[in-house]
Protein backbone atom coordinates (compact mmCIF):
# COMPACT_ATOMS: atom_id res chain seq x y z
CA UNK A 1 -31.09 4.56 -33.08
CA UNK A 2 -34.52 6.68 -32.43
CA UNK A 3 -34.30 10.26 -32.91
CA UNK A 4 -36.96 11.41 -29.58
CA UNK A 5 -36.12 9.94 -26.07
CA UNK A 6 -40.36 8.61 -26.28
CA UNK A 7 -38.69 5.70 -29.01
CA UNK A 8 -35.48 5.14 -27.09
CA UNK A 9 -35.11 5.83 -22.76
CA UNK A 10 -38.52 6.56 -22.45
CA UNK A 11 -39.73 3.78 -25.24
CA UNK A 12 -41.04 0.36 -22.67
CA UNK A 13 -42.79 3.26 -20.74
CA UNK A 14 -44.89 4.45 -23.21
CA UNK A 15 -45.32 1.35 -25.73
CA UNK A 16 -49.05 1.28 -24.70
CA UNK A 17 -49.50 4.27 -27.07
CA UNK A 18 -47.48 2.82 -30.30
CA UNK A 19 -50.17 1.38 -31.56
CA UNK A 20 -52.23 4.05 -31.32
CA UNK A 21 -50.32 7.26 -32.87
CA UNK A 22 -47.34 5.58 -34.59
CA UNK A 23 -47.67 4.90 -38.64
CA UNK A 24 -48.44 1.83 -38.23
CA UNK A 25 -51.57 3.01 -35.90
CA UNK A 26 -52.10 5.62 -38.36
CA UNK A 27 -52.59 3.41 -41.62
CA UNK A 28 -54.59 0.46 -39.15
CA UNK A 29 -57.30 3.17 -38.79
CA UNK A 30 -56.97 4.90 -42.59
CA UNK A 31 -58.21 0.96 -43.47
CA UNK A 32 -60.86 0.74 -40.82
CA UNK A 33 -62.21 3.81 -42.31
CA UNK A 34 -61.51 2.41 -45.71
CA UNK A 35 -63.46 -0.74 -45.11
CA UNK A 36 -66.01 0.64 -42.98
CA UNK A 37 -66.85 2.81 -45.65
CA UNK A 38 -66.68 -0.12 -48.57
CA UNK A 39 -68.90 -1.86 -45.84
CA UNK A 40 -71.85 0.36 -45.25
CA UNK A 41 -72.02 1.20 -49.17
CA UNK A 42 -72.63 -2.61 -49.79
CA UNK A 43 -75.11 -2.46 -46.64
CA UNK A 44 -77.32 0.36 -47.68
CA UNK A 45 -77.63 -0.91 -51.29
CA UNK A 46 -75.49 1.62 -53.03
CA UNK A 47 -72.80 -0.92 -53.80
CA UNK A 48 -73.22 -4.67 -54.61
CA UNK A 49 -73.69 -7.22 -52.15
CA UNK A 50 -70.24 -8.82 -50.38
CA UNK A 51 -70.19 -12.45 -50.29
CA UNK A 52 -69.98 -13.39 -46.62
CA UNK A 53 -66.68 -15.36 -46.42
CA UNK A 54 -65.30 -11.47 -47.90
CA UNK A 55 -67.43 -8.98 -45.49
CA UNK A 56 -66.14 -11.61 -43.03
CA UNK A 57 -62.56 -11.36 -43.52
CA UNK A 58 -62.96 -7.57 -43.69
CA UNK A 59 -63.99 -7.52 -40.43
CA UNK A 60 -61.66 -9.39 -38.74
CA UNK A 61 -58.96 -7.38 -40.12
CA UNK A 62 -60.56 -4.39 -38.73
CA UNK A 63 -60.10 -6.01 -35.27
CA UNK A 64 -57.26 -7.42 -35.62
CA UNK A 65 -54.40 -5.46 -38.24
CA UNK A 66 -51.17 -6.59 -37.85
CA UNK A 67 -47.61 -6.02 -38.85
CA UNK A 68 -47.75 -7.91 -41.78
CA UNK A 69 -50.53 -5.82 -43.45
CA UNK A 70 -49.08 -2.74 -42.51
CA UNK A 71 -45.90 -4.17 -44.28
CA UNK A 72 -48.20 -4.83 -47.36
CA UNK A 73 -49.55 -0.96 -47.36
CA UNK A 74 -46.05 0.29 -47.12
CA UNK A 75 -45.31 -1.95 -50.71
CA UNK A 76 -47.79 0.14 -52.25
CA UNK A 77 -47.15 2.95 -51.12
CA UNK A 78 -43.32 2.84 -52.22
CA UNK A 79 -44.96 2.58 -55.48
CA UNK A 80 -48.40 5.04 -55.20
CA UNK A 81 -45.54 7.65 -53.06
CA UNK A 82 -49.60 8.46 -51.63
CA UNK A 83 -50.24 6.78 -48.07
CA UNK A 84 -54.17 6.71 -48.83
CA UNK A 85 -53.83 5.35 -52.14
CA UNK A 86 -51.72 2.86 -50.79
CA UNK A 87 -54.42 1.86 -48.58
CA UNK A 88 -57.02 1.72 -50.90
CA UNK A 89 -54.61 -0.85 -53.50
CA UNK A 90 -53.92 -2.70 -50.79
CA UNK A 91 -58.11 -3.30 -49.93
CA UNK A 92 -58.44 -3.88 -53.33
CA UNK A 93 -56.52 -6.91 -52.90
CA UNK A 94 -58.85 -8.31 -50.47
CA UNK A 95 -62.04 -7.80 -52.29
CA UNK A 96 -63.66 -8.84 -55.58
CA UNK A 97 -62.69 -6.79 -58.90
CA UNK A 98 -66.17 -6.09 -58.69
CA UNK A 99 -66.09 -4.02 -55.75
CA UNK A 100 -62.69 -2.07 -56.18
CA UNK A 101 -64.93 0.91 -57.64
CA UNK A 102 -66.15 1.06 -54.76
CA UNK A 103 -63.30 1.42 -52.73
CA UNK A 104 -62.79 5.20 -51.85
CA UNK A 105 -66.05 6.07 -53.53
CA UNK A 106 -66.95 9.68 -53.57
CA UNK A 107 -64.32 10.04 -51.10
CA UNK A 108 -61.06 12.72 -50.69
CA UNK A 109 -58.08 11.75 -48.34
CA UNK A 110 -59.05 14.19 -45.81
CA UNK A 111 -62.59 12.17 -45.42
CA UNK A 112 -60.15 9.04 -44.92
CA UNK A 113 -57.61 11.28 -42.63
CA UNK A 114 -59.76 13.05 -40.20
CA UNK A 115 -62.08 9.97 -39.50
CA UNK A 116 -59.02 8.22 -38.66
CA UNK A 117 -57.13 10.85 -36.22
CA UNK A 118 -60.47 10.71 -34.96
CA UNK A 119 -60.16 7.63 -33.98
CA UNK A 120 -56.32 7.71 -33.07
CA UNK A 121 -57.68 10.74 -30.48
CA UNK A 122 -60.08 8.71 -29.46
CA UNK A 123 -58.07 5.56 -28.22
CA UNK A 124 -55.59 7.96 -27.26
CA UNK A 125 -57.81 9.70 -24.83
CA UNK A 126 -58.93 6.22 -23.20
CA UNK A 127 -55.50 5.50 -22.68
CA UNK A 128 -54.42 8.62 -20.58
CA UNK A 129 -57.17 8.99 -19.01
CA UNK A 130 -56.92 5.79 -17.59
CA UNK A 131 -54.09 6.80 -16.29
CA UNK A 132 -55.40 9.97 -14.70
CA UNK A 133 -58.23 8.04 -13.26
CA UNK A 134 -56.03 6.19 -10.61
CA UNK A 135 -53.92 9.27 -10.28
CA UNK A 136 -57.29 10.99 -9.12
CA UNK A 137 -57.91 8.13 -6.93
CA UNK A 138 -54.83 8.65 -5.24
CA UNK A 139 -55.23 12.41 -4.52
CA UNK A 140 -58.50 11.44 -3.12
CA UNK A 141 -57.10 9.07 -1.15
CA UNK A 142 -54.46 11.14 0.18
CA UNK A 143 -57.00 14.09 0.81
CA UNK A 144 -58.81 11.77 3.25
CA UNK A 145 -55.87 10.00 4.74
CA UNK A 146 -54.01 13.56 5.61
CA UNK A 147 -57.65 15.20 6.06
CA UNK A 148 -56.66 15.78 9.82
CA UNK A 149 -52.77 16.93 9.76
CA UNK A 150 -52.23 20.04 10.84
CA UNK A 151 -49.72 21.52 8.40
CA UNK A 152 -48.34 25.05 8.62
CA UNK A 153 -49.05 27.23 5.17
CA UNK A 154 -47.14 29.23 3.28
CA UNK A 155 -48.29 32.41 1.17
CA UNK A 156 -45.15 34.35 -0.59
CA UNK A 157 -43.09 31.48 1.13
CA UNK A 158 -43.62 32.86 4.18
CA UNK A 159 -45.59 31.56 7.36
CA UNK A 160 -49.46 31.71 6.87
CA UNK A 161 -52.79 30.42 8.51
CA UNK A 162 -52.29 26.87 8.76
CA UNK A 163 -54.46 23.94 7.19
CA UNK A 164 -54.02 20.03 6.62
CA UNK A 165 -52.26 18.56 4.45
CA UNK A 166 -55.71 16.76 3.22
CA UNK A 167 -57.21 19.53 2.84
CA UNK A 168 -54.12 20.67 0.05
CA UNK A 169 -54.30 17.38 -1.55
CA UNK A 170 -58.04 18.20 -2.18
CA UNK A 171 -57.31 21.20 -3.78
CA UNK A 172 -55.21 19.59 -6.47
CA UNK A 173 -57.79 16.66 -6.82
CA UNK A 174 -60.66 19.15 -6.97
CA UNK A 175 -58.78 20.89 -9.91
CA UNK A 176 -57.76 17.83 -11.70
CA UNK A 177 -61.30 16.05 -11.51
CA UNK A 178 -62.61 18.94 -13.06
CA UNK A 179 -60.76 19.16 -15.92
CA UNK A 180 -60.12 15.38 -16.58
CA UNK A 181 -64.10 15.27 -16.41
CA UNK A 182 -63.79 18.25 -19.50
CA UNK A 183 -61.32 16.05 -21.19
CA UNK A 184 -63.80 13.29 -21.14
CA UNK A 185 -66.49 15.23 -22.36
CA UNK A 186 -64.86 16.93 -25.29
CA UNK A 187 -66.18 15.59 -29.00
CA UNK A 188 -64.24 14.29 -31.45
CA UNK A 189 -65.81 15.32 -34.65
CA UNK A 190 -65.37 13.61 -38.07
CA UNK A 191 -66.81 13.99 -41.57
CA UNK A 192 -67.27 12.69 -45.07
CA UNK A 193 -68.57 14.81 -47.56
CA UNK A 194 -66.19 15.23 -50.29
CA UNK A 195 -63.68 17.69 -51.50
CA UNK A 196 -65.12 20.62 -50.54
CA UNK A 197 -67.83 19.58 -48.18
CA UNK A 198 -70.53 19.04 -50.64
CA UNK A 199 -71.13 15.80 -51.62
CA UNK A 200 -71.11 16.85 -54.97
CA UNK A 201 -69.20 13.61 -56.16
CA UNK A 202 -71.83 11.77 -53.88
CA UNK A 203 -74.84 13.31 -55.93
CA UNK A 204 -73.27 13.15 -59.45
CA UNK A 205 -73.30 9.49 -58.89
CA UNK A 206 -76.07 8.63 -56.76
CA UNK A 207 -78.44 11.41 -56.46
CA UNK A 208 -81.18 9.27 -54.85
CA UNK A 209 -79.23 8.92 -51.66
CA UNK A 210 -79.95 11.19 -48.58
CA UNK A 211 -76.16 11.36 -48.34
CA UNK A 212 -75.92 14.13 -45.55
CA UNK A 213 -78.08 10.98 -43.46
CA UNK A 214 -75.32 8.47 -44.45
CA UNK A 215 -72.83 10.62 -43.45
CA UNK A 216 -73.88 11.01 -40.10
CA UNK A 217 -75.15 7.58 -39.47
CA UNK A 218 -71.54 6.39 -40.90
CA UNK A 219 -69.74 9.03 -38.58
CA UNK A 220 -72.34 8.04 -35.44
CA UNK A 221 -72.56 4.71 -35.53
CA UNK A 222 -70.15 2.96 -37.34
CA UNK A 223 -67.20 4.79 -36.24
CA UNK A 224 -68.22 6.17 -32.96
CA UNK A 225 -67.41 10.04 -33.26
CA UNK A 226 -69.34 12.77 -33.39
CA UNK A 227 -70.56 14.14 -36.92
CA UNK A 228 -69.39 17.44 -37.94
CA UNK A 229 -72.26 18.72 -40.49
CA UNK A 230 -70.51 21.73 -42.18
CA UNK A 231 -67.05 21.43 -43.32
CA UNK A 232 -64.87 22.73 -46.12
CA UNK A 233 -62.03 19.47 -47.34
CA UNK A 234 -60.84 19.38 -43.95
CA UNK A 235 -62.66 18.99 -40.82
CA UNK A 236 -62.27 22.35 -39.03
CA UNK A 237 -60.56 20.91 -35.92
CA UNK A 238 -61.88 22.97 -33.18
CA UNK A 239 -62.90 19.64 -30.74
CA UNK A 240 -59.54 18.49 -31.38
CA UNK A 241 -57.63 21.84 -30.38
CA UNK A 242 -60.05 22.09 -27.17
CA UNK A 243 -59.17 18.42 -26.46
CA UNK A 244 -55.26 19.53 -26.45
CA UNK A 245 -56.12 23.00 -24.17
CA UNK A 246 -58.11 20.99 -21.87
CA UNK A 247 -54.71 18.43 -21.63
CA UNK A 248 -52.53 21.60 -21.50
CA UNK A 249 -54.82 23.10 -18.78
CA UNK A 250 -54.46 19.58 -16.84
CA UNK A 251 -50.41 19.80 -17.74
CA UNK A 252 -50.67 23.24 -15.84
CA UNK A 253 -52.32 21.53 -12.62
CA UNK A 254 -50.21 19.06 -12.44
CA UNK A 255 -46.67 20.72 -12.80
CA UNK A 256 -48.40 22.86 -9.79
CA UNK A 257 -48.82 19.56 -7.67
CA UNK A 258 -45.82 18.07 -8.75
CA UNK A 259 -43.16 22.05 -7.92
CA UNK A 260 -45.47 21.70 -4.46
CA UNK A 261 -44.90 18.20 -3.59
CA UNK A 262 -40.75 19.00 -4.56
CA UNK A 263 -41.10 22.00 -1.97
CA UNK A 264 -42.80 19.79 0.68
CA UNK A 265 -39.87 17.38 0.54
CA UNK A 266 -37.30 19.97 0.70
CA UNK A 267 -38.93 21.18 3.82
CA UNK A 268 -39.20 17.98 4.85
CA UNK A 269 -42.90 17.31 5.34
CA UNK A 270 -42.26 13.81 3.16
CA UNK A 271 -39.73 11.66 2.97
CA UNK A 272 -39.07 9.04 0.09
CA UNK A 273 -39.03 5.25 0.08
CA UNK A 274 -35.52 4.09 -1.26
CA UNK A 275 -35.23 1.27 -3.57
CA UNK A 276 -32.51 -1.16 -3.28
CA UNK A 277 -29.59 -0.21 -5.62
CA UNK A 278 -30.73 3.29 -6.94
CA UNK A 279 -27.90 6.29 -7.04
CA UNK A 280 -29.56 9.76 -6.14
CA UNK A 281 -25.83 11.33 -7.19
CA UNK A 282 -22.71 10.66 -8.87
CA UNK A 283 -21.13 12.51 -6.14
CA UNK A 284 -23.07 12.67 -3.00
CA UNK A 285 -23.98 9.05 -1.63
CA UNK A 286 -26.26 10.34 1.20
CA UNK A 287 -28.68 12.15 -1.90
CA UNK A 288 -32.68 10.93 -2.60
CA UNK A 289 -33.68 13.16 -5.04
CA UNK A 290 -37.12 13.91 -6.27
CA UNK A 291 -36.69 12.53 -9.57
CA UNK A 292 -39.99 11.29 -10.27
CA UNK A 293 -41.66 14.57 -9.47
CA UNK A 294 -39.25 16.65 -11.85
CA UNK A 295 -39.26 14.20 -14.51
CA UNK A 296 -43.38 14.61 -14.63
CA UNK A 297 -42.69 18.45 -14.49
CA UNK A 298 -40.68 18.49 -17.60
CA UNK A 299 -42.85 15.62 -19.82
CA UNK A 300 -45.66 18.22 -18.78
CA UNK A 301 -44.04 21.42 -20.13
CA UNK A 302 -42.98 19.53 -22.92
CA UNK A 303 -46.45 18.23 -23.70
CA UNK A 304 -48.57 21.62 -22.49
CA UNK A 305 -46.08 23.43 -25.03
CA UNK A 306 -46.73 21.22 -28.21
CA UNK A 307 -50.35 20.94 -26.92
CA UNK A 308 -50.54 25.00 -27.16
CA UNK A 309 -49.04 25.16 -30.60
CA UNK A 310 -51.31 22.13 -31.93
CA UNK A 311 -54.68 23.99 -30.87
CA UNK A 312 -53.52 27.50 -31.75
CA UNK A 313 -52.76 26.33 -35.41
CA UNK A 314 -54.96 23.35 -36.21
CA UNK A 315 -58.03 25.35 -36.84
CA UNK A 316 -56.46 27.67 -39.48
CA UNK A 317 -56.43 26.81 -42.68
CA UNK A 318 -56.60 28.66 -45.74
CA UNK A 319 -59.54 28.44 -47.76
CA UNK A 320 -61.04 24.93 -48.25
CA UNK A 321 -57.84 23.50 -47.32
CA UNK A 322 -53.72 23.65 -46.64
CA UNK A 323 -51.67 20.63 -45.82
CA UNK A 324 -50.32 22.25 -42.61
CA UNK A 325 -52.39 20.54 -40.62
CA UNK A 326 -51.27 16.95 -42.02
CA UNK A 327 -47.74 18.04 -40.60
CA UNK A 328 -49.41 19.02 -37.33
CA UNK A 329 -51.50 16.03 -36.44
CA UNK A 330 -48.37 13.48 -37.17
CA UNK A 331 -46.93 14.84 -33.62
CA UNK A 332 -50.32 13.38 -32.09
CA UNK A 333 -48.22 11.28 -30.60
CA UNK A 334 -45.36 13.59 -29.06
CA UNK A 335 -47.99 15.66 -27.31
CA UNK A 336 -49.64 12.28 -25.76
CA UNK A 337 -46.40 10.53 -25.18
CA UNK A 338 -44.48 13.15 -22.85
CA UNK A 339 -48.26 13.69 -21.40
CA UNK A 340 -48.79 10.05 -20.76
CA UNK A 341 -45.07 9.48 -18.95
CA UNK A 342 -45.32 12.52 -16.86
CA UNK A 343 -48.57 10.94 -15.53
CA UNK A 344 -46.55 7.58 -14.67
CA UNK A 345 -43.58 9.30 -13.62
CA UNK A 346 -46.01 11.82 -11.06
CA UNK A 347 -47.81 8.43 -10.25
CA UNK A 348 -44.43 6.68 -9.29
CA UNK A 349 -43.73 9.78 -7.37
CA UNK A 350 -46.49 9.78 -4.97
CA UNK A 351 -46.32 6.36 -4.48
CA UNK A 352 -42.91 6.40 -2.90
CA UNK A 353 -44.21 9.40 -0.40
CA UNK A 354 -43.96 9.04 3.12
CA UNK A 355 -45.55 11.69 5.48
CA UNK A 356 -43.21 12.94 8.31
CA UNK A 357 -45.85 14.10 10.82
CA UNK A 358 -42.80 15.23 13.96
CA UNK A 359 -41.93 17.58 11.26
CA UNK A 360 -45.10 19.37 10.47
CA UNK A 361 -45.80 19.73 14.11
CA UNK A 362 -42.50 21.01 14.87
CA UNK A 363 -43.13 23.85 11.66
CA UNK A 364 -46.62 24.21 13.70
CA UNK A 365 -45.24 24.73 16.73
CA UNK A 366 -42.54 27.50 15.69
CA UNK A 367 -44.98 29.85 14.27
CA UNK A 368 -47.24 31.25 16.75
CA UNK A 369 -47.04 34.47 14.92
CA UNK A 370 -49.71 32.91 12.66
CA UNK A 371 -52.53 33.21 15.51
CA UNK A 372 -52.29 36.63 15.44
CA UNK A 373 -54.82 36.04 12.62
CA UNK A 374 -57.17 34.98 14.94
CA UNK A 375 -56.54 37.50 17.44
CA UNK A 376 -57.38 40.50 15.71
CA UNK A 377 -60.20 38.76 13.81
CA UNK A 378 -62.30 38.86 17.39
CA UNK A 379 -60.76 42.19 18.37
CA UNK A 380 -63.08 43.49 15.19
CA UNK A 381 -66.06 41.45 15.85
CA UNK A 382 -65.93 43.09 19.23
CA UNK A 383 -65.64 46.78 17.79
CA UNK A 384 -62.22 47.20 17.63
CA UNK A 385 -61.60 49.27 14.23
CA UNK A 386 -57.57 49.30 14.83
CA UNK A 387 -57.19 45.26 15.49
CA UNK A 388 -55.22 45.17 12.45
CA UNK A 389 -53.09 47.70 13.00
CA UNK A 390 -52.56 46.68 16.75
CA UNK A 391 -51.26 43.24 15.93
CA UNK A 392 -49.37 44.26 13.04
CA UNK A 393 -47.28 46.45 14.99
CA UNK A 394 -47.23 43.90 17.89
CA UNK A 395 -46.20 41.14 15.69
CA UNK A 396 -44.79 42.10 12.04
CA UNK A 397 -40.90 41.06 11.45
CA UNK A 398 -40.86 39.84 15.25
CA UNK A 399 -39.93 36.08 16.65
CA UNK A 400 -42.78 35.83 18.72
CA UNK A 401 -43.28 32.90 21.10
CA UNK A 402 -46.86 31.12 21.95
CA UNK A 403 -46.15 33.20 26.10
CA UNK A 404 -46.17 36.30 24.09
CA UNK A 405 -49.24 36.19 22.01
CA UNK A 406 -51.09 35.02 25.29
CA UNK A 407 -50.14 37.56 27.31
CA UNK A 408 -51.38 40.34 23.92
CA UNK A 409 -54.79 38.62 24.53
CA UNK A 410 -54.33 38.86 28.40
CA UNK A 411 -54.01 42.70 28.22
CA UNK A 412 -56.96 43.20 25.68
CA UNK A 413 -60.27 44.23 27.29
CA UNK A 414 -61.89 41.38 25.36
CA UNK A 415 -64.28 39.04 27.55
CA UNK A 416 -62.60 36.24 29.63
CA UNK A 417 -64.61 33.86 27.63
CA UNK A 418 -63.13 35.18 24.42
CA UNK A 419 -59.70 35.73 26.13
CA UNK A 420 -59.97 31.10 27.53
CA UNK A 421 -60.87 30.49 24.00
CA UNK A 422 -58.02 32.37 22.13
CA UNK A 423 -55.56 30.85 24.75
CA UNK A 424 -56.79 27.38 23.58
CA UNK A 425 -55.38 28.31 20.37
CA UNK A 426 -52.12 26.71 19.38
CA UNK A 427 -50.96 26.81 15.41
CA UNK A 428 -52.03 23.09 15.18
CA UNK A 429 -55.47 23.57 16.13
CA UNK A 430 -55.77 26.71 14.29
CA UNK A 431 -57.36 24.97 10.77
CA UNK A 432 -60.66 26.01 10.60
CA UNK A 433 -63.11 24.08 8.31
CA UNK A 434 -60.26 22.02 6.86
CA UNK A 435 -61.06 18.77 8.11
CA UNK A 436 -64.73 19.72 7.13
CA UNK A 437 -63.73 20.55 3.91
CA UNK A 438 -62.19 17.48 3.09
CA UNK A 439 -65.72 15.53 4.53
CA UNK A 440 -67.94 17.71 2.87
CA UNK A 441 -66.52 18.01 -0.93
CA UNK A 442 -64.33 15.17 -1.62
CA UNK A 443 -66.88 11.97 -2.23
């Protein structure tokens, strides 16, 4: 039995991630850190040599940690009741006597800990947004399929200027780009400096070490993160609560695409393939519900909302440290679990769309009230201070028809030229520089 739906319905879906923010991914990267630590002492000098077939084997366990020595940590730590400790015994085992000094030297947990959510962010981020890549690709995609369907708009749910339905689909990848692109960019910052952010332990036994260098050359290179310099015991967490707003802002977008793409198939502008055997109701055998679109928009809220809390509350800490944040970073996983299965579940959802073009024509073609836009748009350019207010009264809370709006331009004293164009005009044509749009800014 599993206590969250992310370990139990929703468990194959997301098993890419288990590895990654479960305990078991948790203590593989506390003993990467471990070793990589133990490694670059012996490398710079401060700590005796390795012998090879040792340095070796410590090596390949970083690449390759497995069930069975995550079993062995767990001994200890039944034993230690101290998950870092437990790490540390178990390297110990792996090393000479010699060397178990230097296991942890100089080190607090929280230099262990925040090197190795650092990493757990890290792989965690390569993993969604791998996901978001091709979901991007697929908004683009759609933007330049639909680039040149004339779609009717809506503004307060009500008939507005229309556009294409590429052109919306741009707007959504536009928005998501951006952000996934600030996602991308966002540092994950790490440190090791002590207790208190000193290195006072560091310089009480090795004074003749630039250790603020090592530090940052251990944080750079070895590990891949980006060094935070000044620090109290914990690493502030800042990066890591902008990583989480930038994935609730994305969360945000997304729910917006996925309520729109719900409303579009209510008014029918999409249909959805069927699969073979699938109930859309217990009740209703004629149903094809948009399941895939509302189960992103939930796994979103759900992850936006944990997201919010996480970055609101991860930087605080009182004084040099609190242990609230240990509680706080152990739901890692929650926020990029529900974030990672609304992306499949919006991904699944697209993929099933198909576009019903009769039906967007037929919206087109049974608002003609929407050219009235247009109409009193030229009226001003030719000096007529009351267009608005002409139109409005001609057309406001009226079923017009496409005779009537002709025969408005007819009696203006506009110039036939201006009068043939505007009686060109039917709501399909009537998209402006969407098309363009689409040509110009989505590459």
């Amino acid at each position: 039995m599993a206590l969250s739906p992310l370990d139990d319905r929703y468990a194959k879906k997301v098993e890419i991630l288990n590895s990654i923010f479960s305990e078991f991914g948790l203590m593989k990267f506390r003993t990467i850190v471990e070793i990589q630590w133990l490694l670059a002492l012996c490398e710079k000098g401060i700590a005796p040599k390795l012998p090879e077939d040792v340095k070796i084997g410590l090596e390949t366990l970083c690449d390759n940690f497995t069930a069975e020595e995550y079993a062995a940590i767990k001994v200890f730590e039944a034993t230690t009741n101290h998950d870092v400790k437990a790490v540390e015994y178990f390297i110990r085992e792996l090393v000479p006597q010699s060397h178990w000094s230097w296991i942890h030297f100089a080190c607090t947990s929280e230099d262990i800990n925040n090197l190795s959510y650092g990493l757990m962010l890290s792989h965690g981020r390569e993993a969604v947004l791998c996901v978001v890549d091709n979901l991007l690709e697929d908004l683009k995609q759609k933007s330049i399929d639909w680039k040149a369907i004339p779609m009717l708009c809506r503004t307060h749910g009500q008939t507005a200027t229309p556009s294409t339905m590429g052109k919306e689909w741009a707007v959504f990848w536009d928005r998501a780009q951006t952000i996934s692109q600030s996602i991308e960019g966002v540092p994950i910052t790490g440190k090791i400096n002590g207790a208190t952010g000193t290195y006072s332990a560091h310089v009480a036994a090795k004074a003749d070490i630039d250790w603020i260098e090592f530090s940052h050359d251990f944080v750079t290179e070895r590990l891949g993160l980006t060094w935070n310099a000044l620090t109290t015991q914990i690493e502030p967490h800042d990066q890591q609560a902008l990583l989480l707003n930038e994935m609730s802002r994305l969360s945000n977008v997304l729910i917006d695409l996925c309520r729109d793409v719900w409303g579009y198939i209510s008014l029918g502008y999409f249909g959805q393939r069927t699969v073979a055997g699938e109930v859309g109701s217990s009740t209703m055998p004629h149903k094809v519900n948009p399941i895939d679109f509302e189960n992103a928009e939930g796994n979103f809220k759900l992850a936006r909302g944990l997201a919010r809390t996480l970055s609101d509350e991860l930087p605080v800490s009182r004084w040099q440290r609190d242990l609230t944040d240990s509680t706080l970073q152990r739901n890692f996983g929650i926020v990029f679990g529900h974030f990672y299965l609304a992306l499949k579940s919006l991904q699944k959802g697209l993929g099933k769309l198909e576009l019903k073009e009769e039906k967007l024509a037929a919206d087109l073609e049974s608002a003609p009230e929407v050219l009235t836009e247009a109409v009193q748009t030229v009226l001003r350019a030719y000096g007529h201070h009351d267009a608005y207010e002409q139109l409005k009264n001609f057309s406001r809370g009226q079923a017009l028809n496409l005779e009537q709006v002709y025969e408005f331009v007819d009696q203006s004293d506009l110039p036939d030229e201006e009068k043939a164009k505007l009686k060109k005009l039917i709501p399909a044509t009537y998209t402006g520089l969407a098309e363009a749009l689409v040509d110009k800014f989505v590459v």
